[in-house]
PDB file of N, CA and C in Angstrom:
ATOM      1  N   UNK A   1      66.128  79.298  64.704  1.00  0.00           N
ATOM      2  CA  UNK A   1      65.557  78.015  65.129  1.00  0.00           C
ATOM      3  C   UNK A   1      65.053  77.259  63.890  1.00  0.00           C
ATOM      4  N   UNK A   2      65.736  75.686  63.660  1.00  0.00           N
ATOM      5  CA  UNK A   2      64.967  75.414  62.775  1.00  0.00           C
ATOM      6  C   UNK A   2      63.538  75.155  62.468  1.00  0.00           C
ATOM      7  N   UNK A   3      62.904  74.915  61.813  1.00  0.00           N
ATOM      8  CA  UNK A   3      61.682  74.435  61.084  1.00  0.00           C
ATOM      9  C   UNK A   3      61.501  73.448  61.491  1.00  0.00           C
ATOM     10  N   UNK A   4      60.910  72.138  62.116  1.00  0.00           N
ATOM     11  CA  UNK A   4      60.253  70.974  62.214  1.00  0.00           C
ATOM     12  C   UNK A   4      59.384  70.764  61.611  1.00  0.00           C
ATOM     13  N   UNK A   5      59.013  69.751  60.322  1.00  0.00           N
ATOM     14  CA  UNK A   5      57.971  69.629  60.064  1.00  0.00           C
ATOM     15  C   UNK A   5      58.055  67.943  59.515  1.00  0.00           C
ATOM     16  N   UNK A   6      56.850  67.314  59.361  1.00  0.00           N
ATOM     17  CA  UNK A   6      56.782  66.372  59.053  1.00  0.00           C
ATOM     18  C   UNK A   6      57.501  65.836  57.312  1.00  0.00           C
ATOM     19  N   UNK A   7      58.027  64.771  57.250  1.00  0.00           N
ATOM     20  CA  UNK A   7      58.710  64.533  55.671  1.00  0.00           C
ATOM     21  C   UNK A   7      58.129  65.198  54.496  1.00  0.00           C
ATOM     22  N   UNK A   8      56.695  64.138  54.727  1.00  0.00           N
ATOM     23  CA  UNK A   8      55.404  63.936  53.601  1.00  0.00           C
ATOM     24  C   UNK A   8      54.743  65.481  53.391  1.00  0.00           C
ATOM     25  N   UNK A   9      55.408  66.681  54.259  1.00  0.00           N
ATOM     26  CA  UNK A   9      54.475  67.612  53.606  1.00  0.00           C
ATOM     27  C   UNK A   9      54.991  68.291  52.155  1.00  0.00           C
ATOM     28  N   UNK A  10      54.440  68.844  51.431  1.00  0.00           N
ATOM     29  CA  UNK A  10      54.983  69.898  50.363  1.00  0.00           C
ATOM     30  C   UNK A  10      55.429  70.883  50.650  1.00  0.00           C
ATOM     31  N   UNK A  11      55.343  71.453  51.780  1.00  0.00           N
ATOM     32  CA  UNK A  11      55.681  72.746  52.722  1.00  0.00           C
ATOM     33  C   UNK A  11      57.317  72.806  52.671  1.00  0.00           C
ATOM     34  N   UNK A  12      57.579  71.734  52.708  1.00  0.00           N
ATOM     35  CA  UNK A  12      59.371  71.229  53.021  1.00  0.00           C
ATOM     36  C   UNK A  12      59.663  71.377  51.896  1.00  0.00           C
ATOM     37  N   UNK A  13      59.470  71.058  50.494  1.00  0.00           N
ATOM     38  CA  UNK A  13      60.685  71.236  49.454  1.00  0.00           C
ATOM     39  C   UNK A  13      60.564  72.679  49.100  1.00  0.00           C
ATOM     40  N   UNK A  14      59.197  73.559  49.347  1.00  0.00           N
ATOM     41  CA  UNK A  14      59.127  74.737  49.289  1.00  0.00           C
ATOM     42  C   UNK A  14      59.816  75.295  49.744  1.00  0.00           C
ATOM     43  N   UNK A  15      59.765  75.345  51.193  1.00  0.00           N
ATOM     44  CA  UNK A  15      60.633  76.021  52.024  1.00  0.00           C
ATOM     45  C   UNK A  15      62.450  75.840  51.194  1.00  0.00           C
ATOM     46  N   UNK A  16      62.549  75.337  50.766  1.00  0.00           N
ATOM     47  CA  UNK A  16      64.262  74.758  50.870  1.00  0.00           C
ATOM     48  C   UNK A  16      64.252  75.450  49.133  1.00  0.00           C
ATOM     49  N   UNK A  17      63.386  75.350  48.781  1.00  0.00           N
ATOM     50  CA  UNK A  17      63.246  76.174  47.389  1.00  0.00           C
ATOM     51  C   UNK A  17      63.496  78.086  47.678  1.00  0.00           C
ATOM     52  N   UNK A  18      62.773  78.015  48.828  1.00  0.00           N
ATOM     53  CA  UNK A  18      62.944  79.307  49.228  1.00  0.00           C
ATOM     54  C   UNK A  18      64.392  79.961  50.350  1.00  0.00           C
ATOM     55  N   UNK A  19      65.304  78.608  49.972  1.00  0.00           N
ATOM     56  CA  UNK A  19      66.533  78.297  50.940  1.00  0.00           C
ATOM     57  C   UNK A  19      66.417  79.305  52.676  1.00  0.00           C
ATOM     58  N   UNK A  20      65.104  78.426  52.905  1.00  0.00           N
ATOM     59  CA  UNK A  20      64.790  78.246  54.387  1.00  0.00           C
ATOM     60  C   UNK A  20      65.414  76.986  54.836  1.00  0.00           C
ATOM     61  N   UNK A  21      66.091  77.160  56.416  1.00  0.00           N
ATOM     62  CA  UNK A  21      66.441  75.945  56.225  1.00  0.00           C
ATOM     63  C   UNK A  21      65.347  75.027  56.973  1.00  0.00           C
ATOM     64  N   UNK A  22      65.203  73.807  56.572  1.00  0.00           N
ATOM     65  CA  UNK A  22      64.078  72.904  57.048  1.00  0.00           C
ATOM     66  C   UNK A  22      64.559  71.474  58.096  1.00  0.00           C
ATOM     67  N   UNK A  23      64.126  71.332  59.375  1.00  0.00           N
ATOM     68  CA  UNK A  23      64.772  70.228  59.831  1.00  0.00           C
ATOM     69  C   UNK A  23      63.949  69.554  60.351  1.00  0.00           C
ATOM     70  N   UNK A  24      63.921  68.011  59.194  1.00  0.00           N
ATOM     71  CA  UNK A  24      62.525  67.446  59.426  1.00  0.00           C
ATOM     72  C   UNK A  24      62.290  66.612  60.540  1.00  0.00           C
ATOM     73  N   UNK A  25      61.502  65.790  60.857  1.00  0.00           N
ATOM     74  CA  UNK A  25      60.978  65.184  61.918  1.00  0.00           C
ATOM     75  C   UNK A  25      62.066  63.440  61.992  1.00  0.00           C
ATOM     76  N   UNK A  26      62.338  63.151  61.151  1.00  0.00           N
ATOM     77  CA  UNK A  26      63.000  61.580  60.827  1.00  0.00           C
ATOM     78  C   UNK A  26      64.121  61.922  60.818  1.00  0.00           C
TER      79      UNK A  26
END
């Protein structure tokens, strides 16, 4: 299941640094 999270957090390029995949809110 992906990740939802808002654009603006720092949490998101982390995650994708940590090749989680991230699927943002926009």
């Amino acid at each position: 299941m992906p990740i939802r999270v808002p654009d603006e957090l720092p949490a998101v390029n982390f995650l994708r640094e940590e090749n989680v995949f991230v699927m943002t809110t926009s």
